[in-house]
Protein backbone atom coordinates (compact mmCIF):
# COMPACT_ATOMS: atom_id res chain seq x y z
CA UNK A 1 79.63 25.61 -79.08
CA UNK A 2 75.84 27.04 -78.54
CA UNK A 3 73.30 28.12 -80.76
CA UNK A 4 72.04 31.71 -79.42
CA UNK A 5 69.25 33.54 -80.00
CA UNK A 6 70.73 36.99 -79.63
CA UNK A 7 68.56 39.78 -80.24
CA UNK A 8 66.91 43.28 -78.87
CA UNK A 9 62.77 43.88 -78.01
CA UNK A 10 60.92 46.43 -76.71
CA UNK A 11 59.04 46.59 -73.37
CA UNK A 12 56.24 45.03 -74.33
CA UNK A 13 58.28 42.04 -76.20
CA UNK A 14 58.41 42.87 -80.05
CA UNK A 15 61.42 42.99 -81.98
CA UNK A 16 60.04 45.23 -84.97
CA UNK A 17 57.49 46.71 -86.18
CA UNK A 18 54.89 45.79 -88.01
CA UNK A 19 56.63 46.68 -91.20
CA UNK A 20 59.61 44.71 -89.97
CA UNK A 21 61.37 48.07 -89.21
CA UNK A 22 64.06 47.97 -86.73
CA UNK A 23 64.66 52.07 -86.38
CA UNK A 24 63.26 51.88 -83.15
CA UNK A 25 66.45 50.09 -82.05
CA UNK A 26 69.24 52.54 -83.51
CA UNK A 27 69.14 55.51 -80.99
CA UNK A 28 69.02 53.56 -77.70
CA UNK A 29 72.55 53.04 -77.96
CA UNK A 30 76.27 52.46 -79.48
CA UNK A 31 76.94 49.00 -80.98
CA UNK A 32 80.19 49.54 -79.54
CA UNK A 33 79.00 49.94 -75.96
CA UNK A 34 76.81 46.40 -75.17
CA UNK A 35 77.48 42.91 -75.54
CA UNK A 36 77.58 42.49 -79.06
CA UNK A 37 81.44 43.03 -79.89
CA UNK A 38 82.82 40.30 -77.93
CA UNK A 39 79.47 37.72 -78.44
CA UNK A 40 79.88 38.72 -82.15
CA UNK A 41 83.70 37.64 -82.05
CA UNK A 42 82.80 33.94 -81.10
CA UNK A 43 79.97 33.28 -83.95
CA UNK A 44 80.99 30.82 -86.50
CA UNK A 45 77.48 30.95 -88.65
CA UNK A 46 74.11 32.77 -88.77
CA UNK A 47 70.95 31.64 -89.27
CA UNK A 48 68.33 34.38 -90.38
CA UNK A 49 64.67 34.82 -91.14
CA UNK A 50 63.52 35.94 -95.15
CA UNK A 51 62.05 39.58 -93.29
CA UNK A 52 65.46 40.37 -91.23
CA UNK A 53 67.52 39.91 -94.25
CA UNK A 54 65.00 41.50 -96.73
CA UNK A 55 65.07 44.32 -93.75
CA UNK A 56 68.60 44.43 -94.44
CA UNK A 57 68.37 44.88 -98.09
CA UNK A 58 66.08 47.45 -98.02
CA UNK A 59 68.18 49.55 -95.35
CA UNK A 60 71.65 48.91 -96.31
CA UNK A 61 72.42 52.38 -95.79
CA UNK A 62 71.41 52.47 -92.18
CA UNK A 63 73.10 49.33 -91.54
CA UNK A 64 76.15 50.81 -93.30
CA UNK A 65 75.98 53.66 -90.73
CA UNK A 66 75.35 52.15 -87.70
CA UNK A 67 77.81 48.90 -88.65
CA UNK A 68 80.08 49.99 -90.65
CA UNK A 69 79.11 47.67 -93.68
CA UNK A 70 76.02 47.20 -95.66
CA UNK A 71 76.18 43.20 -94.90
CA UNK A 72 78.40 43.18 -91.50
CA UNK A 73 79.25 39.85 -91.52
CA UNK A 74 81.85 37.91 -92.71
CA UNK A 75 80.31 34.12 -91.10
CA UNK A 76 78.98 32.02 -93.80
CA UNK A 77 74.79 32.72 -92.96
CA UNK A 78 72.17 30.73 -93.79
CA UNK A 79 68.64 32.52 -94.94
CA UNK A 80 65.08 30.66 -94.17
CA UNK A 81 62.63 31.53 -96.90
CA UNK A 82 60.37 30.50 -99.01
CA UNK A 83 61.03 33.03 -101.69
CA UNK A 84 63.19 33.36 -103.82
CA UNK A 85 65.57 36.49 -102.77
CA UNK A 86 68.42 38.38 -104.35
CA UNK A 87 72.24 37.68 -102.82
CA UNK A 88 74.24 40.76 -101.53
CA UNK A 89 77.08 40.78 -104.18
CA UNK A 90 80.04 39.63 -101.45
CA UNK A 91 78.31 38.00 -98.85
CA UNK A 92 78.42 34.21 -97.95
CA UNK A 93 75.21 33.35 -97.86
CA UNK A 94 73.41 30.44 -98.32
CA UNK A 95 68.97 30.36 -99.12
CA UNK A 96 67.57 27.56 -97.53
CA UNK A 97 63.79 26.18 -97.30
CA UNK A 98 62.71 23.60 -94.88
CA UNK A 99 63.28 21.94 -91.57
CA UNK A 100 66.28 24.04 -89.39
CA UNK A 101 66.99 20.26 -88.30
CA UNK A 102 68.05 19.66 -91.38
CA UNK A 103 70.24 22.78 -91.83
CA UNK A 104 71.77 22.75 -88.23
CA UNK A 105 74.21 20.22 -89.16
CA UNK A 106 76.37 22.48 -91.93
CA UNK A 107 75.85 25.38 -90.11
CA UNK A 108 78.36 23.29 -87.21
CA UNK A 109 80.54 21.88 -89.52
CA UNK A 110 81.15 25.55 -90.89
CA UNK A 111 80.94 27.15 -87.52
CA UNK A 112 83.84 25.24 -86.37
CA UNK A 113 84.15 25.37 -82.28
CA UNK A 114 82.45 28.95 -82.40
CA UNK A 115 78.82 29.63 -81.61
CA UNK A 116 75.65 29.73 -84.44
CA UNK A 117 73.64 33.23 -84.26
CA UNK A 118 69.87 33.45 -84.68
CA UNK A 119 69.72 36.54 -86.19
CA UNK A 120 66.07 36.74 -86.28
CA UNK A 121 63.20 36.52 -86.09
CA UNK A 122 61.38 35.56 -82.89
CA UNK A 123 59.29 32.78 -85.35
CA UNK A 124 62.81 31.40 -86.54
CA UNK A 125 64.26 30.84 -83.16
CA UNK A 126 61.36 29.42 -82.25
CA UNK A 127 61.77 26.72 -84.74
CA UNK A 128 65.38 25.93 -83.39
CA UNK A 129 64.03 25.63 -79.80
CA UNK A 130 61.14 23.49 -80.87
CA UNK A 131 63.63 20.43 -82.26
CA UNK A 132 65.85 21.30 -78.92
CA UNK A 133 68.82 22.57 -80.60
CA UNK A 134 68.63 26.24 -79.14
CA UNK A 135 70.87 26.79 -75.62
CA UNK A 136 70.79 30.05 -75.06
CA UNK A 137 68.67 33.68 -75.44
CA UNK A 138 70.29 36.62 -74.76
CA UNK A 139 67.84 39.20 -75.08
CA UNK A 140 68.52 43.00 -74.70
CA UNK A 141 65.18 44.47 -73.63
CA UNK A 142 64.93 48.50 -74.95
CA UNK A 143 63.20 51.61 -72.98
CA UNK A 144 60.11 51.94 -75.59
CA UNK A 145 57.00 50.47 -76.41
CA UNK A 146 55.67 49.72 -79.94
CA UNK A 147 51.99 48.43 -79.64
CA UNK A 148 52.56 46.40 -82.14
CA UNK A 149 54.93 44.02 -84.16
CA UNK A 150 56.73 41.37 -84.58
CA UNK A 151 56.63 39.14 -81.28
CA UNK A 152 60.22 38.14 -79.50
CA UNK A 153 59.41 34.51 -79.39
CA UNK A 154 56.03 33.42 -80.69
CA UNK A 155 56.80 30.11 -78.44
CA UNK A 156 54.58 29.36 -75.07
CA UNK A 157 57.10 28.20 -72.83
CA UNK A 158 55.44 27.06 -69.32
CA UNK A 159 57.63 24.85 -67.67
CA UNK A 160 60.94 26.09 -66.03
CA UNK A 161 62.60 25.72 -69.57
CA UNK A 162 64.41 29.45 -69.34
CA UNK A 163 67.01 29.46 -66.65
CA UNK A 164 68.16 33.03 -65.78
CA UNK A 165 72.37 33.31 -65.91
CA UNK A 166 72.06 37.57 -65.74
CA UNK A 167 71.23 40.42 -66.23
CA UNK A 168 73.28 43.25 -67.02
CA UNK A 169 72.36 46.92 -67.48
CA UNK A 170 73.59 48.85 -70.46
CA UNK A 171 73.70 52.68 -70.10
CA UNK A 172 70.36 54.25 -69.54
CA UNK A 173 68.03 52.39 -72.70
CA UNK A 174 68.75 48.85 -72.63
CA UNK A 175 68.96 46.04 -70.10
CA UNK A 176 70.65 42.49 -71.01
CA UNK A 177 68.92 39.08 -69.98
CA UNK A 178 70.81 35.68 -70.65
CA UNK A 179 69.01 32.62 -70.56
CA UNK A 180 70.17 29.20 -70.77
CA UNK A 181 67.46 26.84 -72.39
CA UNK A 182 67.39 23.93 -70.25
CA UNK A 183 66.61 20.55 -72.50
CA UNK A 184 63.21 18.43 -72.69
CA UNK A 185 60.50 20.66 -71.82
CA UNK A 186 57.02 20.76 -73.01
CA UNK A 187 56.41 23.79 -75.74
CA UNK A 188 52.92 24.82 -76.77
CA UNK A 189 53.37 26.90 -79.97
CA UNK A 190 51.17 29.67 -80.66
């Protein structure tokens, strides 16, 4: 069991836009055609920032279209926020405030032997990998630039804390990195 932070960024390392907006994303390729099918088959439980699921809500259409379903997930999913948020009528989900420490524990016990998803964002991942408990990015770097946005992972990592497992090209717009966090580094957080 591993808790990933899988998730797609633009050249120049942001994983939406300023306005959260993940459109960017949609025409560089199929779903169907990367990674995601058979990584998505072995998560147990998400984890997921307030402005990815509020993302979400907003464009439940597009998610619909590209996904399939409005809320694509049938894993029990925990959402970080401070606010208070509406549920999507069907989904498990769970709205949770505080230390990820704390949460980490359930989201085990529900994901069984399966793996725990870090939906997003960069800022919430960064939180898991700050207490150690994140082992592995797997990152699918698009072909565009935004400028601007929100950053992958708003962590300084200096020492050799990232070890490179592969890299893997998918069709023409994407490229897939997987990273295994090795344990007991030093962070500075930015």
């Amino acid at each position: 069991m591993k808790t990933q932070y899988y998730t797609a960024t633009s050249l120049d390392g942001f994983i939406a836009t300023e306005d959260d907006s993940l459109e960017w994303l949609f025409p560089l390729g199929d779903l169907n055609d990367s990674s995601y099918p058979a990584f998505i088959a072995e998560v147990g439980a998400l984890a997921m920032g307030s402005a990815t699921y509020e993302w979400m809500v907003r464009n439940a259409e597009k998610v619909a279209a590209e996904t399939g379903s409005s809320w694509p997930y049938t894993q029990p999913a925990w959402i970080f926020s401070s606010r208070k948020l509406s549920a999507i009528g069907g989904a498990n989900i769970r709205f949770v405030n505080g230390n990820v420490r704390q949460v980490h524990a359930d989201m085990r016990s529900a994901a069984g032997s399966k793996n725990i998803w870090i939906v997003g964002g960069g800022d919430l991942a960064g939180q898991f990998y700050d207490v150690g408990l994140l082992d592995e990015l797997i990152i699918q770097i698009g072909s565009v630039t935004l400028g601007k946005g929100k950053p992958l992972f708003p962590r300084r990592v200096l020492n050799p804390n990232l070890h490179l497992v592969s890299v893997r090209q998918l069709g023409t717009g994407m490229a897939e990195l997987r990273y295994e966090v090795r344990k007991g580094g030093i962070v500075d957080v930015v």
